[in-house]
PDB file of N, CA and C in Angstrom:
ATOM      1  N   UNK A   1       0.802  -1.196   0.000  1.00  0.00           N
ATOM      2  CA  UNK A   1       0.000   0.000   0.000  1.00  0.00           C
ATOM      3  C   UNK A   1       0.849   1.266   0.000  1.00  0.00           C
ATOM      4  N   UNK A   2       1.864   1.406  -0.266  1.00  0.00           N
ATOM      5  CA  UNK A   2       2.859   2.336  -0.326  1.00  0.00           C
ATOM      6  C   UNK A   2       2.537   3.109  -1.652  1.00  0.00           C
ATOM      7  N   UNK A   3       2.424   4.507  -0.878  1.00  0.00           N
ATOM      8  CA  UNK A   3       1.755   6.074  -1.560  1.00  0.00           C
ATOM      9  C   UNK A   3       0.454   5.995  -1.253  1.00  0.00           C
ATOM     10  N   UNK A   4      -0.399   4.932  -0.986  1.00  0.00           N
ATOM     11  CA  UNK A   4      -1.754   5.375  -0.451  1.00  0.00           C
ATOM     12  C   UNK A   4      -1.776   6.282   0.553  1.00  0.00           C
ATOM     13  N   UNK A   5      -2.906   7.034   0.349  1.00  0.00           N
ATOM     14  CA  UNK A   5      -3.043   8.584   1.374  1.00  0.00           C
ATOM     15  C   UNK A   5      -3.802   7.508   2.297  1.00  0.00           C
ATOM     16  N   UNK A   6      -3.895   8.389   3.473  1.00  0.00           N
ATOM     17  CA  UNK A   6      -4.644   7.557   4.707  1.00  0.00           C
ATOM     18  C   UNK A   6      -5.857   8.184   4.514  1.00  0.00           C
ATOM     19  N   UNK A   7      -6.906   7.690   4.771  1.00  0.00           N
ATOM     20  CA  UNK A   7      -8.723   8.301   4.652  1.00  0.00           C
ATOM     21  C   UNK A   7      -8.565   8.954   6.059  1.00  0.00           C
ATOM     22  N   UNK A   8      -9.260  10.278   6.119  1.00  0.00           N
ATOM     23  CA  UNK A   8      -9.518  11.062   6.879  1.00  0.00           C
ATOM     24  C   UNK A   8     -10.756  10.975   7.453  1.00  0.00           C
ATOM     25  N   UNK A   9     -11.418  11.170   8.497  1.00  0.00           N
ATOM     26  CA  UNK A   9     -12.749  11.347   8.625  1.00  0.00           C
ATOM     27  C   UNK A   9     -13.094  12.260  10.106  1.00  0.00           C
ATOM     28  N   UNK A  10     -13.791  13.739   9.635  1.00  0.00           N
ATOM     29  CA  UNK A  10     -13.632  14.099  10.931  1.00  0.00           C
ATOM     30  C   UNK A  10     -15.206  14.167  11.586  1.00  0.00           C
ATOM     31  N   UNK A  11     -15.048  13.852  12.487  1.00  0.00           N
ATOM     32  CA  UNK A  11     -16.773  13.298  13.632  1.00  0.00           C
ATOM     33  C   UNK A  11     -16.804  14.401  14.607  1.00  0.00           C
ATOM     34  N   UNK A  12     -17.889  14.266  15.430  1.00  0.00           N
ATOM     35  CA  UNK A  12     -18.034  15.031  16.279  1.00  0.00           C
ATOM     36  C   UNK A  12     -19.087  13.981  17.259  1.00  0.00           C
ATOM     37  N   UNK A  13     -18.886  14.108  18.732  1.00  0.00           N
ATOM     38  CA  UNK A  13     -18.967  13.431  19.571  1.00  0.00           C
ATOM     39  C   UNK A  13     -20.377  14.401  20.590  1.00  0.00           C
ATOM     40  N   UNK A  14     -21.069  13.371  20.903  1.00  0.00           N
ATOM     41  CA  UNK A  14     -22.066  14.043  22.115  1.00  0.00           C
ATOM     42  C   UNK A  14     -22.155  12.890  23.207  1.00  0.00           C
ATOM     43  N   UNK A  15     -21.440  13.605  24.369  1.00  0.00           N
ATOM     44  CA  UNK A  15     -22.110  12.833  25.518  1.00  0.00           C
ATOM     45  C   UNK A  15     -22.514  13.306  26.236  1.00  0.00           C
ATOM     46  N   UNK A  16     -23.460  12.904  27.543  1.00  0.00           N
ATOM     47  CA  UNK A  16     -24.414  13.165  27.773  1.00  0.00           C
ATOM     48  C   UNK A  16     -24.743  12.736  29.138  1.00  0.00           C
ATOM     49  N   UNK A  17     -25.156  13.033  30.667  1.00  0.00           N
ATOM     50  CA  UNK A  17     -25.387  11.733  31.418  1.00  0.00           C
ATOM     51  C   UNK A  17     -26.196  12.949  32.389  1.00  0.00           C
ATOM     52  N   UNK A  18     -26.924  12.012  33.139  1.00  0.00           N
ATOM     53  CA  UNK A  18     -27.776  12.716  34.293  1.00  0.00           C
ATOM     54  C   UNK A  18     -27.208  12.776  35.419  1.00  0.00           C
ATOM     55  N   UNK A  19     -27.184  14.234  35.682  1.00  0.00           N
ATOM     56  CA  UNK A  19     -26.958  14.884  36.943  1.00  0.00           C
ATOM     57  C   UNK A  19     -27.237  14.186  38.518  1.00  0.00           C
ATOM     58  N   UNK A  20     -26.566  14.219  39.105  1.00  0.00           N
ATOM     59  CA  UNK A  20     -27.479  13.410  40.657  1.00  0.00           C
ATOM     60  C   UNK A  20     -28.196  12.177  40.005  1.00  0.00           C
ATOM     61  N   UNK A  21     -27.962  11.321  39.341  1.00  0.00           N
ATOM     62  CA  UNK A  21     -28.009   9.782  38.900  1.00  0.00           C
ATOM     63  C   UNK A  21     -28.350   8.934  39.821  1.00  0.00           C
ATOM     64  N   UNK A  22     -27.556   8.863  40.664  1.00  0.00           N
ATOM     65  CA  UNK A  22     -27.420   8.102  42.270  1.00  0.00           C
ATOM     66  C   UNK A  22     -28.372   8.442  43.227  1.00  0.00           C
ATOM     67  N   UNK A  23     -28.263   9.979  43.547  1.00  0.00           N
ATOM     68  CA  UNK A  23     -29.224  10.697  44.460  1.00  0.00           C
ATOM     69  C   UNK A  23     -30.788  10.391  43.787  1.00  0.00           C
ATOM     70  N   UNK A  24     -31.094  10.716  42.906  1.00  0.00           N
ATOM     71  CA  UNK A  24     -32.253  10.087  42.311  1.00  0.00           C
ATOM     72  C   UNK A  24     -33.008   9.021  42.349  1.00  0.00           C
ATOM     73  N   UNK A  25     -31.827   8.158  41.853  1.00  0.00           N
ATOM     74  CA  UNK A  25     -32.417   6.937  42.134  1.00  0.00           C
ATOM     75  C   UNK A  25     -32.861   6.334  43.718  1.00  0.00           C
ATOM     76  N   UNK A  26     -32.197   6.641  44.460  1.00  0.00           N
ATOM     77  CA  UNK A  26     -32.122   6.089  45.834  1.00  0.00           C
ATOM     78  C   UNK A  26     -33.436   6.988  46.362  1.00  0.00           C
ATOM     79  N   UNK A  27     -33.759   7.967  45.732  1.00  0.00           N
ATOM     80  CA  UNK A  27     -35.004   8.799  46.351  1.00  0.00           C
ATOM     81  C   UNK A  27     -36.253   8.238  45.782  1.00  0.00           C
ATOM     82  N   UNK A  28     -36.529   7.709  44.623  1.00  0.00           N
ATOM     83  CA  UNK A  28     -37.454   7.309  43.765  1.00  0.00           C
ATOM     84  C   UNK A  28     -37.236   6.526  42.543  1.00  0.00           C
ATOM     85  N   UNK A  29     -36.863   5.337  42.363  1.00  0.00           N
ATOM     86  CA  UNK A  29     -36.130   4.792  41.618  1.00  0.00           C
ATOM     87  C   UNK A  29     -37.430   4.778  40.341  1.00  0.00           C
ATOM     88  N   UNK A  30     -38.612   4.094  40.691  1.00  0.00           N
ATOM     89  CA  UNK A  30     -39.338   4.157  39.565  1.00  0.00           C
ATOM     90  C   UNK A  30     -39.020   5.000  38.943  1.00  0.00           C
ATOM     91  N   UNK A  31     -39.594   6.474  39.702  1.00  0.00           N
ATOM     92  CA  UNK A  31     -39.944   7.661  38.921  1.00  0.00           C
ATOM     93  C   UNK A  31     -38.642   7.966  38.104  1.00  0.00           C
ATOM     94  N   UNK A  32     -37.418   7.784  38.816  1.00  0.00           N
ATOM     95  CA  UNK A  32     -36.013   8.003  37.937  1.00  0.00           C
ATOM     96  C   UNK A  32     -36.051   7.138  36.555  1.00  0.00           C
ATOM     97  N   UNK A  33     -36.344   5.847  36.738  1.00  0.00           N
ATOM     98  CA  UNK A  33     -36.357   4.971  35.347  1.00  0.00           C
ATOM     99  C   UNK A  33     -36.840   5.184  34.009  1.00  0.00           C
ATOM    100  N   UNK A  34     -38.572   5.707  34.661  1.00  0.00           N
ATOM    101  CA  UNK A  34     -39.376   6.394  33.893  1.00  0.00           C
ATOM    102  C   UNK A  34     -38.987   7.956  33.266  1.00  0.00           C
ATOM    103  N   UNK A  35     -38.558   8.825  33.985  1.00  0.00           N
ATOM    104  CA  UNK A  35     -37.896  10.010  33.649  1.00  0.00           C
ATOM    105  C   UNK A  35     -37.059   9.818  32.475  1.00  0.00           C
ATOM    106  N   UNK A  36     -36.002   9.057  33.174  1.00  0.00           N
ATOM    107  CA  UNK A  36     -34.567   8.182  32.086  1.00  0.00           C
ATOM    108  C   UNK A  36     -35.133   8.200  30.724  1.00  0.00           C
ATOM    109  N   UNK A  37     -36.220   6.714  30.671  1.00  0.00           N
ATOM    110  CA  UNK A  37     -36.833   6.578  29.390  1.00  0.00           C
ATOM    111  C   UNK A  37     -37.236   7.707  28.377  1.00  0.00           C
ATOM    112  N   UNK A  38     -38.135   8.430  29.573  1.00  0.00           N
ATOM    113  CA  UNK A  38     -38.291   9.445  28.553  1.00  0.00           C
ATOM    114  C   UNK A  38     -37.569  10.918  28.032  1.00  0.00           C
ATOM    115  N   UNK A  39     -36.235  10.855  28.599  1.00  0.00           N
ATOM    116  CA  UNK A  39     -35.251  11.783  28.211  1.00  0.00           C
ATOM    117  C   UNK A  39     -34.110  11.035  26.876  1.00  0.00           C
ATOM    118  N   UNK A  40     -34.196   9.440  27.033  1.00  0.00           N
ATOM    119  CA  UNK A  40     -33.651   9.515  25.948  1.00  0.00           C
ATOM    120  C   UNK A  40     -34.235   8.908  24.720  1.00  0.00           C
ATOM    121  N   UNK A  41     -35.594   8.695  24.511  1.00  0.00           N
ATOM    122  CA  UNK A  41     -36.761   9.290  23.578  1.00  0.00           C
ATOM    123  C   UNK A  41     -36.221  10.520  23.098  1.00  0.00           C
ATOM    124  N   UNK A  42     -36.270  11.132  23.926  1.00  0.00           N
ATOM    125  CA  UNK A  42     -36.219  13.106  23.487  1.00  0.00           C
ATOM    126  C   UNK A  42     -34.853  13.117  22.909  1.00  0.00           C
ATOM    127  N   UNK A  43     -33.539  12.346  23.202  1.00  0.00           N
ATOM    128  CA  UNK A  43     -32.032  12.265  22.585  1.00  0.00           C
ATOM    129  C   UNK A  43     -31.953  11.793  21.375  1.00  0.00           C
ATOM    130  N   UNK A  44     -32.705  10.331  21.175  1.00  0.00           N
ATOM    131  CA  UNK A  44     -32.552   9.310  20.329  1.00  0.00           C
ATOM    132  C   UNK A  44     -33.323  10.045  18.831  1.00  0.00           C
ATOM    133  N   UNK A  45     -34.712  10.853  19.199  1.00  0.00           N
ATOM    134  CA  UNK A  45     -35.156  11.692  18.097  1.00  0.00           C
ATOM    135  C   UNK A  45     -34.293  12.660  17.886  1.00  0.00           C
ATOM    136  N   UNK A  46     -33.698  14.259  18.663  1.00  0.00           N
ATOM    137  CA  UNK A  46     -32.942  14.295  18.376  1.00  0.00           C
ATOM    138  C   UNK A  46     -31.726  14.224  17.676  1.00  0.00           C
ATOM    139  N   UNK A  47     -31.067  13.218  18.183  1.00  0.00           N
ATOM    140  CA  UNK A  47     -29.889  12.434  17.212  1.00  0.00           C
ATOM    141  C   UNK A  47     -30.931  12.295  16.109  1.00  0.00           C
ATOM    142  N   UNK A  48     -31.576  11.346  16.078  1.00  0.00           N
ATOM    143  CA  UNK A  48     -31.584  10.911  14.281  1.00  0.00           C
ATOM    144  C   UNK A  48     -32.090  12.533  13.532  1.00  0.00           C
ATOM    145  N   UNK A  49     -32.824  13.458  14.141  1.00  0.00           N
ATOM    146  CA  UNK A  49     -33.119  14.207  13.056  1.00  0.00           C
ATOM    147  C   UNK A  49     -31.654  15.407  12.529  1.00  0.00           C
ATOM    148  N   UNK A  50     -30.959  15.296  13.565  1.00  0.00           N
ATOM    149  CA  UNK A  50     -29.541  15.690  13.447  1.00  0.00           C
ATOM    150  C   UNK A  50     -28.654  14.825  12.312  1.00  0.00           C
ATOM    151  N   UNK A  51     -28.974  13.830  11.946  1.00  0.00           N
ATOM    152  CA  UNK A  51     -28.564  12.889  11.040  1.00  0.00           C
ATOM    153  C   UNK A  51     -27.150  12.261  11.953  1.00  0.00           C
ATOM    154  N   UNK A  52     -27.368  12.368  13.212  1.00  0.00           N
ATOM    155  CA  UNK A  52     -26.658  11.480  14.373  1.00  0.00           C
ATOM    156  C   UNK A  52     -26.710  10.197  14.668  1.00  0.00           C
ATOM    157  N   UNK A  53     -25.977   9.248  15.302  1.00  0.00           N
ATOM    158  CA  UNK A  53     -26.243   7.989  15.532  1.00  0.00           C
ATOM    159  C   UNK A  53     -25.777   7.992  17.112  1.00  0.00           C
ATOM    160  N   UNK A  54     -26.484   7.205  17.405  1.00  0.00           N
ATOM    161  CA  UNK A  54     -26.576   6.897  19.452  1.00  0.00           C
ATOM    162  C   UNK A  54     -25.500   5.863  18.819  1.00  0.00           C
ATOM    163  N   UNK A  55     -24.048   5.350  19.352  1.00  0.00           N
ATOM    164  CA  UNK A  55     -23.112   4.435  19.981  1.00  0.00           C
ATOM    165  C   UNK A  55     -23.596   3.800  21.053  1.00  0.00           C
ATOM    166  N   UNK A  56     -24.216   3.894  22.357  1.00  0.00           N
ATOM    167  CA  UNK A  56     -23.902   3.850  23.150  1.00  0.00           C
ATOM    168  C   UNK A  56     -24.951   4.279  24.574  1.00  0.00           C
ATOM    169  N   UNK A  57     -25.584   3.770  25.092  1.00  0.00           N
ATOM    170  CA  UNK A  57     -26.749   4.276  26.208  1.00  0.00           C
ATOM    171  C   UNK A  57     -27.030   3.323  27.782  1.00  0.00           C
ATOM    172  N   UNK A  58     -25.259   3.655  28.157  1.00  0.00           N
ATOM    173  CA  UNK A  58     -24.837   2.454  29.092  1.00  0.00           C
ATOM    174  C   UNK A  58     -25.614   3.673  30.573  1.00  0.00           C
ATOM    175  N   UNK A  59     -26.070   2.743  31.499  1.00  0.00           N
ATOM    176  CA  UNK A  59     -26.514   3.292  32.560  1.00  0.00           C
ATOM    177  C   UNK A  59     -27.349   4.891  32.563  1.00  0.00           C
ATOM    178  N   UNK A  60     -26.872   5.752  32.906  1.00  0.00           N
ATOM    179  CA  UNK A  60     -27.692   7.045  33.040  1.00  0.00           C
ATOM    180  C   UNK A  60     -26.918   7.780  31.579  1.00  0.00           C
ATOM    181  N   UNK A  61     -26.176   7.509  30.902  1.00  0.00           N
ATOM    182  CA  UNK A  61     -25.634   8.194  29.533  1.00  0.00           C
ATOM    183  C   UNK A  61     -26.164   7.985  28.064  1.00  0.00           C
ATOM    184  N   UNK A  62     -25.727   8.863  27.483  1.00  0.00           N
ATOM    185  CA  UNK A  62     -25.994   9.105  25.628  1.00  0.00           C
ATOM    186  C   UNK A  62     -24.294   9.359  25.525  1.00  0.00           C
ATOM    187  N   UNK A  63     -24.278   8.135  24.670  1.00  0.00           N
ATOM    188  CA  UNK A  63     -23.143   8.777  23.590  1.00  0.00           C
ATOM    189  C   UNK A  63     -23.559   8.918  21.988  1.00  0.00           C
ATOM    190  N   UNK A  64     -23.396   9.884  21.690  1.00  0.00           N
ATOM    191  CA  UNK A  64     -23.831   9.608  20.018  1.00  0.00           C
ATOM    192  C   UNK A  64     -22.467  10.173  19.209  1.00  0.00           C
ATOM    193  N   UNK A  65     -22.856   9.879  17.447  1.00  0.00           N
ATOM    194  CA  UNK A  65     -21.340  10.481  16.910  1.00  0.00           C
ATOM    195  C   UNK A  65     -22.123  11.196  15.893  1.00  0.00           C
ATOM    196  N   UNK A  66     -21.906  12.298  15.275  1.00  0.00           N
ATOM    197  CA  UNK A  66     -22.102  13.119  14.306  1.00  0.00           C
ATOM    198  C   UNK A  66     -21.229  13.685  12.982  1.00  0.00           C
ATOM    199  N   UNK A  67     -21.650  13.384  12.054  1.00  0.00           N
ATOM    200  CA  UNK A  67     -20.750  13.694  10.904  1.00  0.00           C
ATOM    201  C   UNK A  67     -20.125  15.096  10.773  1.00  0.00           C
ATOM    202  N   UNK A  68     -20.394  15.952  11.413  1.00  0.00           N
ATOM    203  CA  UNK A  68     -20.333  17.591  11.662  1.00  0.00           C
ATOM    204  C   UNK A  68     -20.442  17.838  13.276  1.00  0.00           C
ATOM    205  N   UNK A  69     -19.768  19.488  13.471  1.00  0.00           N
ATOM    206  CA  UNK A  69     -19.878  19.396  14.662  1.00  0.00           C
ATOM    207  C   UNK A  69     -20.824  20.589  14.776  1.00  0.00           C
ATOM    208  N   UNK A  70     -21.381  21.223  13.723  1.00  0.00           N
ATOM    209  CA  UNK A  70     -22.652  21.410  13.581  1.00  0.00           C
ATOM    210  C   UNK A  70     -24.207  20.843  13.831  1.00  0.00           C
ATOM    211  N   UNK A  71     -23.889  19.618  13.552  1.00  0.00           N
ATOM    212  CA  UNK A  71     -25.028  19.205  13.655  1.00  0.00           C
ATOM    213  C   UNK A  71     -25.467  18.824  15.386  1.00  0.00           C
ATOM    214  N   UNK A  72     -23.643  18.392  15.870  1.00  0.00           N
ATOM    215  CA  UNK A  72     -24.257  17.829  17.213  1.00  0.00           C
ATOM    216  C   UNK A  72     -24.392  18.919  18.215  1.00  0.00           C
ATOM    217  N   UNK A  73     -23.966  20.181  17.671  1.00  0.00           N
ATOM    218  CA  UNK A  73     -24.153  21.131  18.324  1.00  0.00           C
ATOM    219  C   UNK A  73     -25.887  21.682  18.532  1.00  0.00           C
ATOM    220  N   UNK A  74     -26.481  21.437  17.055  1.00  0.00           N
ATOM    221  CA  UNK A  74     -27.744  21.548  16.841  1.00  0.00           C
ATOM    222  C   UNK A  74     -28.401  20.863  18.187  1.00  0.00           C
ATOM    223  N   UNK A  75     -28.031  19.462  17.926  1.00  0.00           N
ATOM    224  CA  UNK A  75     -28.589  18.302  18.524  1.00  0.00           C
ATOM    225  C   UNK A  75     -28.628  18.524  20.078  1.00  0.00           C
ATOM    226  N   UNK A  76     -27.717  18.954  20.528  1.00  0.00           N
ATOM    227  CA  UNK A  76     -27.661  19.269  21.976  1.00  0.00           C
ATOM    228  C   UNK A  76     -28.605  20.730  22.174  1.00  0.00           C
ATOM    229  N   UNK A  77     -28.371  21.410  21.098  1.00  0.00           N
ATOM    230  CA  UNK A  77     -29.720  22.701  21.888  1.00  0.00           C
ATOM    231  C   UNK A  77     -30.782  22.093  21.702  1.00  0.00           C
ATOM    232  N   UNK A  78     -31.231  21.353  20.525  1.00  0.00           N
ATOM    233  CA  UNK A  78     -32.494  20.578  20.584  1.00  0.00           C
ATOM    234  C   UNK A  78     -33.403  19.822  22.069  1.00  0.00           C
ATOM    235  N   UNK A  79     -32.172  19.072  22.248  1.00  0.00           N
ATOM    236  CA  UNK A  79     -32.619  18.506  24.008  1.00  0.00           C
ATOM    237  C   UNK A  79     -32.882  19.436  24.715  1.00  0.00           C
ATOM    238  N   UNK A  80     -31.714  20.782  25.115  1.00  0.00           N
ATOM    239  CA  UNK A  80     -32.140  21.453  25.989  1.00  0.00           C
ATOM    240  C   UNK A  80     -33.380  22.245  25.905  1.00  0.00           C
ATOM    241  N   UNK A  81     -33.828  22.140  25.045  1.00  0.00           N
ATOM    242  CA  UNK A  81     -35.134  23.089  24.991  1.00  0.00           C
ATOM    243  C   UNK A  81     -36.082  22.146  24.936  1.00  0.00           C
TER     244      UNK A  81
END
């Protein structure tokens, strides 16, 4: 493979995780689970309309990857609002 250029590819990264995780849970675990679910509903749309992909949704986190760092920038004001 000598003179092949190396492929470039530049991404952009979103992670993500809930605040007081622990404290939460130990106060109301249902209600935390249920919350959970439905915050990363609100990520997972998000991401895809960002043209994002979720990696990753281990314990209280979102990892997703984005082809631009535009878009995941989008993607993150999207959630917050």
């Amino acid at each position: 493979m000598a003179g092949d250029t190396p492929r470039r590819r530049l991404s952009a990264i979103l992670s993500a995780d809930v605040a007081g995780y622990s404290r939460l849970m130990a106060a109301d675990e249902a209600a935390t689970v249920a919350t959970l679910n439905a915050c990363r509903a609100v990520f997972r749309d998000a991401i895809a309309a960002e043209g994002g992909r979720v990696v990753d949704t281990a314990g209280d986190s979102v990892l997703s990857v984005f082809d631009s760092a535009v878009a995941a920038v989008a993607c993150a004001l999207a959630v917050q609002e």
